[in-house]
N, C-alpha and C. Protein backbone atom coordinates (compact mmCIF):
# COMPACT_ATOMS: atom_id res chain seq x y z
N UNK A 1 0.84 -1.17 0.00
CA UNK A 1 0.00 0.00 0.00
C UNK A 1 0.89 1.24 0.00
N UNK A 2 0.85 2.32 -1.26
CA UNK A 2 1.55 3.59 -1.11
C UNK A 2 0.56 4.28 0.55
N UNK A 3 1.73 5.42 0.43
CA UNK A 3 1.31 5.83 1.28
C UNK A 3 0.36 7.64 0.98
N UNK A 4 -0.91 7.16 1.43
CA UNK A 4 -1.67 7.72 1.11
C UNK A 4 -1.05 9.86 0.94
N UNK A 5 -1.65 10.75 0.04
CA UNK A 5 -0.99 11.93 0.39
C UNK A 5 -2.22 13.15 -0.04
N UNK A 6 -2.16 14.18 0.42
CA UNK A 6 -2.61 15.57 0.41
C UNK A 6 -1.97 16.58 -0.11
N UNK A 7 -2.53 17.24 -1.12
CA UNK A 7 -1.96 18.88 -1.51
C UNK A 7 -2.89 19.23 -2.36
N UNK A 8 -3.03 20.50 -1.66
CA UNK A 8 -3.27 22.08 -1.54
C UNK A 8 -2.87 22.76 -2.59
N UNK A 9 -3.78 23.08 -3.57
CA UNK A 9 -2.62 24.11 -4.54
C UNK A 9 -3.70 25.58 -4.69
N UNK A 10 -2.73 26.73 -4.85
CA UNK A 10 -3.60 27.74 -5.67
C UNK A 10 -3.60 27.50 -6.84
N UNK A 11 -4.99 27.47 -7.43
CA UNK A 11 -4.93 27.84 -8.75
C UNK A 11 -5.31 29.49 -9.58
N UNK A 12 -4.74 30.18 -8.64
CA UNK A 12 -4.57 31.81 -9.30
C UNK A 12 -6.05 32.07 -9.34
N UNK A 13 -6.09 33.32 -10.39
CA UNK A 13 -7.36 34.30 -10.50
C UNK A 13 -8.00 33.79 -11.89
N UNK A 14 -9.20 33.35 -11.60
CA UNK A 14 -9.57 33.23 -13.31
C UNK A 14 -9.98 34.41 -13.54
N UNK A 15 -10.68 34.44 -14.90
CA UNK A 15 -11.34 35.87 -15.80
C UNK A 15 -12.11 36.99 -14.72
N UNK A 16 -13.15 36.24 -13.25
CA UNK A 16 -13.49 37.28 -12.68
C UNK A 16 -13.00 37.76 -11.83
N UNK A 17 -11.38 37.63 -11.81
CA UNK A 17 -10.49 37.63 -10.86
C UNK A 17 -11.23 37.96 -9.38
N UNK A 18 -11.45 36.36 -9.18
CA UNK A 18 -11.88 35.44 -7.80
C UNK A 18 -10.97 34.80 -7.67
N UNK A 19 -10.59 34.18 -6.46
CA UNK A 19 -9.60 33.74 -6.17
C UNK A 19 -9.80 32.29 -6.21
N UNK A 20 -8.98 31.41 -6.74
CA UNK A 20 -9.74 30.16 -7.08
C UNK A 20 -8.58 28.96 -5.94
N UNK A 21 -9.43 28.57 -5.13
CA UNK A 21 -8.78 27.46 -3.93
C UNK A 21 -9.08 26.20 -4.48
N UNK A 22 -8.56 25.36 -4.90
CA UNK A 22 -8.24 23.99 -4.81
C UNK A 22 -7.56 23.02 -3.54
N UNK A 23 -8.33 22.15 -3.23
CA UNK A 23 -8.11 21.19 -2.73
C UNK A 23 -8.05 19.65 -3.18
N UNK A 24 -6.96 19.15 -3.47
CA UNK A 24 -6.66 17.87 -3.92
C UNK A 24 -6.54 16.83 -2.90
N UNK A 25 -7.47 15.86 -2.41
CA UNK A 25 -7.34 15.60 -1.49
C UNK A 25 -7.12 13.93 -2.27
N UNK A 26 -6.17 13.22 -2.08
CA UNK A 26 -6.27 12.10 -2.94
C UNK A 26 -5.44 10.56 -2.27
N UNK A 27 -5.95 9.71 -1.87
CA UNK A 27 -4.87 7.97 -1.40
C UNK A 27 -5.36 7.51 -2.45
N UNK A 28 -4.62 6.27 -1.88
CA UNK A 28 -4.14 5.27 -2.85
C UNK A 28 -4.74 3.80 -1.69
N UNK A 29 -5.21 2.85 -2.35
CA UNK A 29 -5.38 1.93 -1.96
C UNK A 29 -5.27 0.39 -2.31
N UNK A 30 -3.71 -0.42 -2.15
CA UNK A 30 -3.79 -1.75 -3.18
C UNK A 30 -4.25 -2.56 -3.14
N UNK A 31 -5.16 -3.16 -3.41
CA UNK A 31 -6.73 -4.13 -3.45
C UNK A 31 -6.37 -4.77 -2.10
N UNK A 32 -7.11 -5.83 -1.77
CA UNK A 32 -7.03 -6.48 -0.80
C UNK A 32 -8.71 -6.34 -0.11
N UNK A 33 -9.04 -6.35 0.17
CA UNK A 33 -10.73 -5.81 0.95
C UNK A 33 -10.37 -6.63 1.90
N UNK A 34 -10.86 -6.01 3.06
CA UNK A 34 -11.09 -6.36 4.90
C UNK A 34 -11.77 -7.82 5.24
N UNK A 35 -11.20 -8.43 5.58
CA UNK A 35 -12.51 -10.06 5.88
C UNK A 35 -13.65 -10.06 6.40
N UNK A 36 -13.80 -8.94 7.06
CA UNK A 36 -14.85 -8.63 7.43
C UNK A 36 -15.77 -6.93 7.59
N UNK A 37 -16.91 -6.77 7.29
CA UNK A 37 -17.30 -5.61 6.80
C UNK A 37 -17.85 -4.60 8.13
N UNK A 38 -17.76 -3.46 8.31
CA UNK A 38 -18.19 -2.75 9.05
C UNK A 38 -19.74 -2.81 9.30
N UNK A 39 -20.02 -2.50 10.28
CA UNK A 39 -21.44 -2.46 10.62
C UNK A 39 -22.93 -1.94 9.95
N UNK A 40 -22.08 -0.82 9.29
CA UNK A 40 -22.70 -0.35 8.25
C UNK A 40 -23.24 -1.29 7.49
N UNK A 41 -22.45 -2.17 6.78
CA UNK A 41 -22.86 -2.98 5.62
C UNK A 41 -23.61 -4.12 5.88
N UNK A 42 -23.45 -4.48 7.47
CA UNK A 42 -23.93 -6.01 7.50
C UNK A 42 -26.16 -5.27 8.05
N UNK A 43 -25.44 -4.44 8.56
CA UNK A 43 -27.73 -4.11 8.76
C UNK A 43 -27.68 -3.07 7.69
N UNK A 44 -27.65 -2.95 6.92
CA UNK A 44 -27.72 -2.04 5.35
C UNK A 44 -28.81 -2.41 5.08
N UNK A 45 -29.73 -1.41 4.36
CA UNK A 45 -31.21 -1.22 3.66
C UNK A 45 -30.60 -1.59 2.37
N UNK A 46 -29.26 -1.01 2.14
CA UNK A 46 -28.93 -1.61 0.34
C UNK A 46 -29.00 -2.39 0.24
N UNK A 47 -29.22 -2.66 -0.91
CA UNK A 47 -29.63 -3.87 -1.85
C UNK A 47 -28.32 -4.42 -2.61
N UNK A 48 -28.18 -5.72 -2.48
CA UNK A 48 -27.13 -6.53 -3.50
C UNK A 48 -25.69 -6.23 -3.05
N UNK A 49 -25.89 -5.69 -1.89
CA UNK A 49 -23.78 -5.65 -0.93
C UNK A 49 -23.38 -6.72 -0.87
N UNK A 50 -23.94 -7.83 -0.88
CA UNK A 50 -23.03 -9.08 -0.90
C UNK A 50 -22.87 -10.16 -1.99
N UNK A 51 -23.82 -9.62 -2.97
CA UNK A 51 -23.86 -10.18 -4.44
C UNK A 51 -22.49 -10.18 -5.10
N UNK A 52 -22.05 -11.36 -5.58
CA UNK A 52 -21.21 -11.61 -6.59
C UNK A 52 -22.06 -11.29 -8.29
N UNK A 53 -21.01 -11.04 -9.01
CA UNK A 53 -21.71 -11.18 -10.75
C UNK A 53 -22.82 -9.78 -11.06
N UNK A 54 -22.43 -8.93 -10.33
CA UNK A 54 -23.78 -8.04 -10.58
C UNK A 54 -23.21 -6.93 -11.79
N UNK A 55 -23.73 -6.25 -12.07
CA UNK A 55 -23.43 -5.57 -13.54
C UNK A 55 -22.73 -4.26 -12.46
N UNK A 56 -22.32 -3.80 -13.49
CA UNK A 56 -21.41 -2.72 -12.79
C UNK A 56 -22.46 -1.37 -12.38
N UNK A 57 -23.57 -1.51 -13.45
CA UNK A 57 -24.57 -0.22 -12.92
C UNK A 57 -24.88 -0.81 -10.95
N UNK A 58 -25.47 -2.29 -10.84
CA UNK A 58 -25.89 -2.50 -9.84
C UNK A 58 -24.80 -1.95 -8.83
N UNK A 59 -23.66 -2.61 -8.89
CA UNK A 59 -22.73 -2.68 -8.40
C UNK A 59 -22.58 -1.35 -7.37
N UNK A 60 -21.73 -0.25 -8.13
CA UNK A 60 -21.78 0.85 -8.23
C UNK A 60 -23.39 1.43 -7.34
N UNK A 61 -24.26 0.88 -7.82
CA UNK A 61 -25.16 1.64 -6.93
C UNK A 61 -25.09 1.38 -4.96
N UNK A 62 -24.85 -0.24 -5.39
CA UNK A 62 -24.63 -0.99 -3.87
C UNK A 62 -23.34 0.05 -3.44
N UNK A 63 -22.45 0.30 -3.91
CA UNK A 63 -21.39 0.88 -3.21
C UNK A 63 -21.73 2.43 -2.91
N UNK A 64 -22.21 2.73 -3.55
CA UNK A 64 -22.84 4.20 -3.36
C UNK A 64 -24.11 4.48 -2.16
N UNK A 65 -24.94 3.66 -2.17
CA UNK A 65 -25.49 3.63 -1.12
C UNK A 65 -25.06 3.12 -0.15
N UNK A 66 -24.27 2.31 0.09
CA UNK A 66 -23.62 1.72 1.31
C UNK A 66 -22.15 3.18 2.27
N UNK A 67 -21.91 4.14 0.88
CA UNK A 67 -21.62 4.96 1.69
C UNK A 67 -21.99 6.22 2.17
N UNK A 68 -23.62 6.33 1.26
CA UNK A 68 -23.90 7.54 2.21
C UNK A 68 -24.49 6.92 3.24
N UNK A 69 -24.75 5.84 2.90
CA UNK A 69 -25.42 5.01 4.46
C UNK A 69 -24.32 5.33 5.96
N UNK A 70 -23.26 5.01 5.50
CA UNK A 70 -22.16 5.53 6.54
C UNK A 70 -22.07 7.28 6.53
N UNK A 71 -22.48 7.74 5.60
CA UNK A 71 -22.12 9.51 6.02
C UNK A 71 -23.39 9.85 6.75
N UNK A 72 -24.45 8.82 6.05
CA UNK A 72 -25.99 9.59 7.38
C UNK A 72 -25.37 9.13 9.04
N UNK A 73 -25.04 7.96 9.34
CA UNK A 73 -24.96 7.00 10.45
C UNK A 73 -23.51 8.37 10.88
N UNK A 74 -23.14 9.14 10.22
CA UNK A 74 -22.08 10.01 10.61
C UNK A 74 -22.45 11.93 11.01
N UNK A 75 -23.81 11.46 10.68
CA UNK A 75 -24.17 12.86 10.88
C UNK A 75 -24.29 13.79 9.47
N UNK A 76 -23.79 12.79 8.46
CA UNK A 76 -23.70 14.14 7.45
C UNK A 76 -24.95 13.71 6.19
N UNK A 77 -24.69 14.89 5.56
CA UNK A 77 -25.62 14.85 4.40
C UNK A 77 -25.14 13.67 2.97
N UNK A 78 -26.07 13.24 2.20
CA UNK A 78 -25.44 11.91 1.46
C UNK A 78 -25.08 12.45 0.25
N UNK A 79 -24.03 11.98 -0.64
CA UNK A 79 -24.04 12.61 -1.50
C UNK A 79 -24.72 12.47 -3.43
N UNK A 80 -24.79 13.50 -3.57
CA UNK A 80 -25.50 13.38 -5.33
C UNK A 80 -24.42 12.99 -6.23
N UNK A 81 -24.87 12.19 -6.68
CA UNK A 81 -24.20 11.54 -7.60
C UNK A 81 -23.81 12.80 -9.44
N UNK A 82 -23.07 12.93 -9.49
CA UNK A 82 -22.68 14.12 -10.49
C UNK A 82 -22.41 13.11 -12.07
N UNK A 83 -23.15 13.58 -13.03
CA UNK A 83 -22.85 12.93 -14.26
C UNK A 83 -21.37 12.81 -14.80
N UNK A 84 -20.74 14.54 -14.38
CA UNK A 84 -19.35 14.69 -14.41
C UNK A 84 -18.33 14.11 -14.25
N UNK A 85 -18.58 13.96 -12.57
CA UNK A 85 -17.81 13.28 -11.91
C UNK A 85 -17.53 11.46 -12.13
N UNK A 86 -18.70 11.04 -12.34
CA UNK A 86 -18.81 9.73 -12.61
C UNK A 86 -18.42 9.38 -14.17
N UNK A 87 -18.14 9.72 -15.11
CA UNK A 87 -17.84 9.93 -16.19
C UNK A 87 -15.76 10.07 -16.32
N UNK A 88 -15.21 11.08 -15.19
CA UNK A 88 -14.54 11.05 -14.47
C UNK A 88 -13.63 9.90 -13.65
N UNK A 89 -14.44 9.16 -13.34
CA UNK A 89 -13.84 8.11 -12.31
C UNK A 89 -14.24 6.74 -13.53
N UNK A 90 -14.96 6.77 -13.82
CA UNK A 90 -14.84 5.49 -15.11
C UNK A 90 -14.11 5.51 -16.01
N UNK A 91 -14.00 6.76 -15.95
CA UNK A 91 -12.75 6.73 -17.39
C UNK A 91 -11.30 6.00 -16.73
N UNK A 92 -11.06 6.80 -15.37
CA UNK A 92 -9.96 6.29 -15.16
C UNK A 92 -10.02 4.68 -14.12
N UNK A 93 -10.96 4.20 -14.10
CA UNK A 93 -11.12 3.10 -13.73
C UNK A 93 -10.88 1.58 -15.28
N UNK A 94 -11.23 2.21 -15.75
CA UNK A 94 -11.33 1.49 -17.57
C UNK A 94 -9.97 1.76 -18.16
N UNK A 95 -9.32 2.92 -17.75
CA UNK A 95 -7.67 3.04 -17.93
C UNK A 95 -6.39 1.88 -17.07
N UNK A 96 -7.24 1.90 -15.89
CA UNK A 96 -6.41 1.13 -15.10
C UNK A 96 -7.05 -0.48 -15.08
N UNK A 97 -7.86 -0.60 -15.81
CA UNK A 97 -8.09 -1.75 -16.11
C UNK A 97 -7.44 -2.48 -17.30
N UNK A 98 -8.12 -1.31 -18.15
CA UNK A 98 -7.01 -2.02 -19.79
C UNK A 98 -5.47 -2.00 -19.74
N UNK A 99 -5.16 -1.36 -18.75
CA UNK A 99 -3.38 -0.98 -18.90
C UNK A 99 -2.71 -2.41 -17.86
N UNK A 100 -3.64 -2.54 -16.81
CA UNK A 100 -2.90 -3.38 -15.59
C UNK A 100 -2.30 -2.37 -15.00
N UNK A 101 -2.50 -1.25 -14.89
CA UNK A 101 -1.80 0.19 -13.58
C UNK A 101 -2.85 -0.13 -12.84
N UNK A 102 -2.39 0.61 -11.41
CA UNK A 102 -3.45 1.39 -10.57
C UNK A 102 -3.18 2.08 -9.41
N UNK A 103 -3.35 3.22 -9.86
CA UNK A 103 -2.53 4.58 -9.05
C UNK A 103 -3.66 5.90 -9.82
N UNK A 104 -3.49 6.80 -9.28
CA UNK A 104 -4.18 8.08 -9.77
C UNK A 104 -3.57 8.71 -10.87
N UNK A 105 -2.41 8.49 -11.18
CA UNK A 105 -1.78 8.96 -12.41
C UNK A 105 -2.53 8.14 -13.47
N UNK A 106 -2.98 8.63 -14.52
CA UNK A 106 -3.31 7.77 -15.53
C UNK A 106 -2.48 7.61 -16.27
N UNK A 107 -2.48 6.34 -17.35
CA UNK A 107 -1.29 6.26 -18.35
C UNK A 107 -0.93 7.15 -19.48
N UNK A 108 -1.86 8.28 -19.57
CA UNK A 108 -1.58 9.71 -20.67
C UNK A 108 -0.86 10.79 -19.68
N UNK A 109 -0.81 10.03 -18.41
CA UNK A 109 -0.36 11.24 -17.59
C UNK A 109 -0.84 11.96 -16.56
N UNK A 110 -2.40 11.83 -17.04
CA UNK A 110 -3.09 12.99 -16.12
C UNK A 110 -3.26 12.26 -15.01
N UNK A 111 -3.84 13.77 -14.14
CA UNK A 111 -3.79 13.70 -12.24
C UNK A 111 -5.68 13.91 -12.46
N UNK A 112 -5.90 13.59 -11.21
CA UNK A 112 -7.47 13.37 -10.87
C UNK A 112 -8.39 14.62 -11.40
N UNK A 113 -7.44 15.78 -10.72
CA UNK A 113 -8.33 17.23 -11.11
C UNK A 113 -8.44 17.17 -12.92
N UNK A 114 -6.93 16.82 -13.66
CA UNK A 114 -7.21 17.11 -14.65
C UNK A 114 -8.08 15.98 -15.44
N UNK A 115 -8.30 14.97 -15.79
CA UNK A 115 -9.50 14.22 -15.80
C UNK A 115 -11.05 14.94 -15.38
N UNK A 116 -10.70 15.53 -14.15
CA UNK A 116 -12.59 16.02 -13.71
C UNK A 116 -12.49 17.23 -14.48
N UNK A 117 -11.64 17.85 -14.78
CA UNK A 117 -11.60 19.23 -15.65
C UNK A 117 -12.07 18.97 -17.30
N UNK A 118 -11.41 18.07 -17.67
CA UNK A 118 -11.99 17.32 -19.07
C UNK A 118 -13.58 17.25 -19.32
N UNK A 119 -14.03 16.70 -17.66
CA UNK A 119 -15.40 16.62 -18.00
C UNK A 119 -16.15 17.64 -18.19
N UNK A 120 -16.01 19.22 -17.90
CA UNK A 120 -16.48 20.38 -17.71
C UNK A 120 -17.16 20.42 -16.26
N UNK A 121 -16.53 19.40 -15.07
CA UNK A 121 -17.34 20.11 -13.84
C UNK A 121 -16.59 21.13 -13.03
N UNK A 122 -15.02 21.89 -13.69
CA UNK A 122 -14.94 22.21 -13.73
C UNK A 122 -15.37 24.01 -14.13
N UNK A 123 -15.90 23.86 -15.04
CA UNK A 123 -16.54 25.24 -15.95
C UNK A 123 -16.95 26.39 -14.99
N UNK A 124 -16.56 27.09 -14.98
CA UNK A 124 -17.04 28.09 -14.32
C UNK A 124 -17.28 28.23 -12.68
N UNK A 125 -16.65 27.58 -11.76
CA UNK A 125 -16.60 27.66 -10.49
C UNK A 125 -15.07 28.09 -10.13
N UNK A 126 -15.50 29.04 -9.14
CA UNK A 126 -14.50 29.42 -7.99
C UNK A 126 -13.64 29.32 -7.47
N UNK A 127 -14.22 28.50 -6.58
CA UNK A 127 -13.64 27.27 -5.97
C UNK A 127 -14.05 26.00 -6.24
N UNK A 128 -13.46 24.96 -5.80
CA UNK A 128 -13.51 23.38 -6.04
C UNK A 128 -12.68 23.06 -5.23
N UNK A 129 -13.63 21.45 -4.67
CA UNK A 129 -12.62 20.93 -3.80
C UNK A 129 -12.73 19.09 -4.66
N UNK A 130 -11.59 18.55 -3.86
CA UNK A 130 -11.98 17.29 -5.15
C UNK A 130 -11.24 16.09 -4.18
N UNK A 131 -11.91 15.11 -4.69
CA UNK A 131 -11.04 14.01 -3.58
C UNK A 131 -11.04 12.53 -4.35
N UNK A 132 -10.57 11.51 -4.34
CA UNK A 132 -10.38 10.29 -5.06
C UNK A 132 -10.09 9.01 -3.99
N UNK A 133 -10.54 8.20 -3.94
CA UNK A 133 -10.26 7.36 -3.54
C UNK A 133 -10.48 5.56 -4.86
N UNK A 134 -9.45 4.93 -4.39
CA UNK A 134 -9.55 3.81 -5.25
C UNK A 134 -9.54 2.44 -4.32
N UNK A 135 -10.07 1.71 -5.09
CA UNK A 135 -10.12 0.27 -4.34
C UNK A 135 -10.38 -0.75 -5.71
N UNK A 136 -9.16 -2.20 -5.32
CA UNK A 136 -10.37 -2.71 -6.45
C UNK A 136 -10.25 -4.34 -5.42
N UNK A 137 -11.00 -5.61 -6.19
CA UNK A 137 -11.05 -6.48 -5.65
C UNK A 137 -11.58 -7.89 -6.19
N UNK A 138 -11.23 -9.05 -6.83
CA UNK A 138 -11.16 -9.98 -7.08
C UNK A 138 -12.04 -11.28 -5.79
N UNK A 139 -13.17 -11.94 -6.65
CA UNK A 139 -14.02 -12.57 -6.13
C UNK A 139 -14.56 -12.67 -4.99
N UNK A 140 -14.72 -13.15 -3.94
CA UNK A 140 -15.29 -12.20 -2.86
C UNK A 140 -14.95 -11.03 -2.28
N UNK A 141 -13.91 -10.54 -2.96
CA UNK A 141 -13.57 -9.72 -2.49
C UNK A 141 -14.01 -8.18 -3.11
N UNK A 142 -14.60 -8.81 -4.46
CA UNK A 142 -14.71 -7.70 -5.64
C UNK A 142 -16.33 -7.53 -5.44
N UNK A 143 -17.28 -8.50 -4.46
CA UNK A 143 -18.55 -7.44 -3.95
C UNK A 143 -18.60 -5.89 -3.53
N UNK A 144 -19.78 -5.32 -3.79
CA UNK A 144 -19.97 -3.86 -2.84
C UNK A 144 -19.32 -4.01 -1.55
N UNK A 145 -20.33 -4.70 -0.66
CA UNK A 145 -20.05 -4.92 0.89
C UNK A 145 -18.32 -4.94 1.14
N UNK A 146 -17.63 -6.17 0.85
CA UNK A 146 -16.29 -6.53 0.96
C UNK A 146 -15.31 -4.94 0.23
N UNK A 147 -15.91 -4.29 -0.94
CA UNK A 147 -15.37 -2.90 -1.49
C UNK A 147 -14.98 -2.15 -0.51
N UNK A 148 -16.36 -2.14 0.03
CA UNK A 148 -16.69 -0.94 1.00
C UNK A 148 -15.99 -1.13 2.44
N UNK A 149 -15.97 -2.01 2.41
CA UNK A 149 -15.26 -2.55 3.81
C UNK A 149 -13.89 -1.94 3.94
N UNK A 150 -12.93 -2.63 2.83
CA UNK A 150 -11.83 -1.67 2.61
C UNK A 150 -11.90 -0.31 2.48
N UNK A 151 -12.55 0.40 2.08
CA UNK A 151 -12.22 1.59 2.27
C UNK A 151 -12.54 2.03 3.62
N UNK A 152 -13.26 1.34 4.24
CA UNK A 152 -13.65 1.62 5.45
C UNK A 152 -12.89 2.11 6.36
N UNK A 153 -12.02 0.37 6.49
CA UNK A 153 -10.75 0.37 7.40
C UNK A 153 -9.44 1.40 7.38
N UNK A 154 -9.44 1.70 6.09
CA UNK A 154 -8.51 2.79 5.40
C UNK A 154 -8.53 4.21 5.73
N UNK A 155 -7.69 5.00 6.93
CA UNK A 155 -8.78 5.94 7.51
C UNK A 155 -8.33 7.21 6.38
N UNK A 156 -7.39 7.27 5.79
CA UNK A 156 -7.40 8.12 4.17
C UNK A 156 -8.51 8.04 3.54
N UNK A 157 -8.92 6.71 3.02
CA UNK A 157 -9.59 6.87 2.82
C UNK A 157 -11.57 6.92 3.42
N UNK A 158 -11.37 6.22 4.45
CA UNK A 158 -12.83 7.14 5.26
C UNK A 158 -12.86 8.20 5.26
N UNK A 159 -11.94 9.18 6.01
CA UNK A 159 -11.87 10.81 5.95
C UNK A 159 -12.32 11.18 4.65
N UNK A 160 -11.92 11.18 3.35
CA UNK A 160 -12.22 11.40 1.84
C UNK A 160 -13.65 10.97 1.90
N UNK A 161 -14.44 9.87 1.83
CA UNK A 161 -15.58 9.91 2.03
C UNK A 161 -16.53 10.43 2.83
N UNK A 162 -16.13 10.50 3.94
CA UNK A 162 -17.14 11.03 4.90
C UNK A 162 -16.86 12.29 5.20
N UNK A 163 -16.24 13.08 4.30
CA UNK A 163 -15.54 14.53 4.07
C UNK A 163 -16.90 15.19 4.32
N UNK A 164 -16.88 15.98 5.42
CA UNK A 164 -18.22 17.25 5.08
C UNK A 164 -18.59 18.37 3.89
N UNK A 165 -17.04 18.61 3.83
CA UNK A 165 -16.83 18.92 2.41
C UNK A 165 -17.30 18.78 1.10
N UNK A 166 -17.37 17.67 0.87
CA UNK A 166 -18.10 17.34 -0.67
C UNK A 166 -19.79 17.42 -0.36
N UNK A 167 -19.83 17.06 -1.45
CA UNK A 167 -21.49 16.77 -1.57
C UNK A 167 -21.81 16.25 -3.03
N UNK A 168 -20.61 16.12 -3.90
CA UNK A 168 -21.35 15.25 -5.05
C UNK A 168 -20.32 14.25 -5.23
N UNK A 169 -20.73 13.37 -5.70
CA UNK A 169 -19.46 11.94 -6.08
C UNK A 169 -20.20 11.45 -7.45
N UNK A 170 -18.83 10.27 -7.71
CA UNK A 170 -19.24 9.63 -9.15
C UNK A 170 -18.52 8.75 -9.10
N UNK A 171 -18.86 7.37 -9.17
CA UNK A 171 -18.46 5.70 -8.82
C UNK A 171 -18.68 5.53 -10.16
N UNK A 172 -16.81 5.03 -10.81
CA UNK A 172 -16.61 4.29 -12.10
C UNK A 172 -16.09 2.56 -11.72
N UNK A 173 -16.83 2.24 -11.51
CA UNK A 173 -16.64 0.48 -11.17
C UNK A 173 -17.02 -0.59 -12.47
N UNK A 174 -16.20 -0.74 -13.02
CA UNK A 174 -15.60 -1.89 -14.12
C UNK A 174 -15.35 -3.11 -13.95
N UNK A 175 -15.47 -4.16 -14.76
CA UNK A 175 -14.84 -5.24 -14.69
C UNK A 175 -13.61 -5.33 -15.05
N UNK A 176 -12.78 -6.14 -14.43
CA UNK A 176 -11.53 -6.28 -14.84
C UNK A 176 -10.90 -5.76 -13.63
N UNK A 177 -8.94 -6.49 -13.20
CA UNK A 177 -8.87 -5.63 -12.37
C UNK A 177 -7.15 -4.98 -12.72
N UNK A 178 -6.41 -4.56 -11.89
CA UNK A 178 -5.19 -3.80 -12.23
C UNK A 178 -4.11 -4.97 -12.87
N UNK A 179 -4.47 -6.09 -13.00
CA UNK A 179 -3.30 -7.61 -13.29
C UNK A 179 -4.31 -7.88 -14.55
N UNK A 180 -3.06 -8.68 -15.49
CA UNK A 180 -3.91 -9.50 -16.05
C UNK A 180 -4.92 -10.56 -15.39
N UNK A 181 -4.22 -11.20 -14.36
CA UNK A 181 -4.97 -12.74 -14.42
C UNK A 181 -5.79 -12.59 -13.39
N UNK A 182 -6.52 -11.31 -13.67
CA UNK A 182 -8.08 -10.88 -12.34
C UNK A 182 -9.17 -10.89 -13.32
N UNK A 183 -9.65 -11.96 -13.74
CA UNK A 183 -10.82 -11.93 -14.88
C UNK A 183 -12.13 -11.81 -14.05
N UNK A 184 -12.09 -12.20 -12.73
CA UNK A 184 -13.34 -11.87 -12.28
C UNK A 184 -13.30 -10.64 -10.99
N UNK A 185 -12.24 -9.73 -11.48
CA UNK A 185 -11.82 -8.66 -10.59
C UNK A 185 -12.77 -7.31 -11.31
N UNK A 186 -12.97 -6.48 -9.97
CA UNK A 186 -13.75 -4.83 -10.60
C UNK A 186 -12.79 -3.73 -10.30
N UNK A 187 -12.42 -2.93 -10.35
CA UNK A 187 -11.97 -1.26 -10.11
C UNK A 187 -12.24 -0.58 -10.50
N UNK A 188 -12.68 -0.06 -9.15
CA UNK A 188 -13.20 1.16 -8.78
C UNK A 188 -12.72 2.62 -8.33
N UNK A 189 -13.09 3.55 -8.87
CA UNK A 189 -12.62 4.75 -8.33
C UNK A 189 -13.99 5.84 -8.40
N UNK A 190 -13.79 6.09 -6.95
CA UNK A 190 -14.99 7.50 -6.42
C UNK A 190 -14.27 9.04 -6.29
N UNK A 191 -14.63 9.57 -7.26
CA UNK A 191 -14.41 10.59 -7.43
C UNK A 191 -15.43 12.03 -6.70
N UNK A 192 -14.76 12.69 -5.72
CA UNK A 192 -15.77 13.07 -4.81
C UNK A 192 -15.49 14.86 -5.56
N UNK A 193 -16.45 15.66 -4.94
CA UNK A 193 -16.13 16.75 -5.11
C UNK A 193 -17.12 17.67 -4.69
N UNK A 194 -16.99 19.41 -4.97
CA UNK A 194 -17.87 20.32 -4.36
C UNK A 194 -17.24 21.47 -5.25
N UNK A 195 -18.15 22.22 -6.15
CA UNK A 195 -17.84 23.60 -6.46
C UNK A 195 -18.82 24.57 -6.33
N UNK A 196 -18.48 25.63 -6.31
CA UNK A 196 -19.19 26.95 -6.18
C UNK A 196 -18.99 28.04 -7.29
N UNK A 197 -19.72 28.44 -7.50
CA UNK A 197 -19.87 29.16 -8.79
C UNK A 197 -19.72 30.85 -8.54
């Protein structure tokens, strides 16, 4: 497991010279999922957390509800799922699938912000704050529940999720995993974020 990291950058004055704050808040996580799942997941209202074989829409939804389920059980608000953002995190989930990488660098190079900038959820905000977390996982391990678990334990990545901060995310969860010989492996990457206009 790298070791998870944070930075802060200005990104200067755009056109209405506003001052534009970025926050890159971004770990790293090398597959593996927890043997056992947090509390959250085992009395969960979601649907299909412990399903093997589910399509990646299902999938993705189980993991998505299983963590605002943990940000309500945390006091906070859950988050909206952003077309942007999710568009965002599949791309580079489908990068690190076809390549066998898996790290936030993608193989053209780019870093997380610049990927979410591609999508235009960038366009015209202020500020932005942005956060990434990755996980992937091979047969029982490659369920929602067992996903979620790992990130759980991971307190980089809990903090990134249960960030008060954000309020929109976008879950790109694929088949396939960072190796060739993970044919029944998924990776995933949640791409979190918040701008103001």
């Amino acid at each position: 497991m790298e070791a998870p990291y944070a930075h802060t950058a200005d990104g200067g004055r755009d056109r209405s010279r506003l001052r534009r704050t970025t926050l890159f808040v971004v770990s790293l996580l090398a597959a593996a999922a927890a043997s056992s799942s947090p509390a959250a997941a085992a009395t969960s209202p979601c649907k299909h957390t412990r399903s093997a074989g589910l399509s990646t829409t299902q999938a993705a939804h189980a993991l998505g509800c299983l963590v605002d389920l943990q940000r309500a059980r945390s006091g906070l608000r859950p988050l909206r799922t952003n077309p942007a953002l999710r568009a965002a995190a599949i791309a580079h989930s489908q990068d690190m699938a076809a390549h066998d990488v898996f790290g936030h660098t993608g193989t053209d190079g780019s870093t997380m912000p610049t990927r979410v900038r591609r999508t235009g959820y960038l366009r015209d905000a202020h500020a932005w704050w942005l956060g990434e977390t990755l996980v992937w996982g091979s047969g029982g391990d490659a369920t929602p529940a067992a996903l979620f678990a790992s990130l759980m334990a991971s307190p980089p990545h809990r903090a990134i999720l249960l960030a008060g901060r954000f309020s929109q995310f976008g879950i790109g969860l694929v088949h396939g995993g960072p190796t060739s010989d993970d044919a029944d492996a998924v990776t995933v990457t949640i791409d979190v974020g918040r701008r103001s206009g």
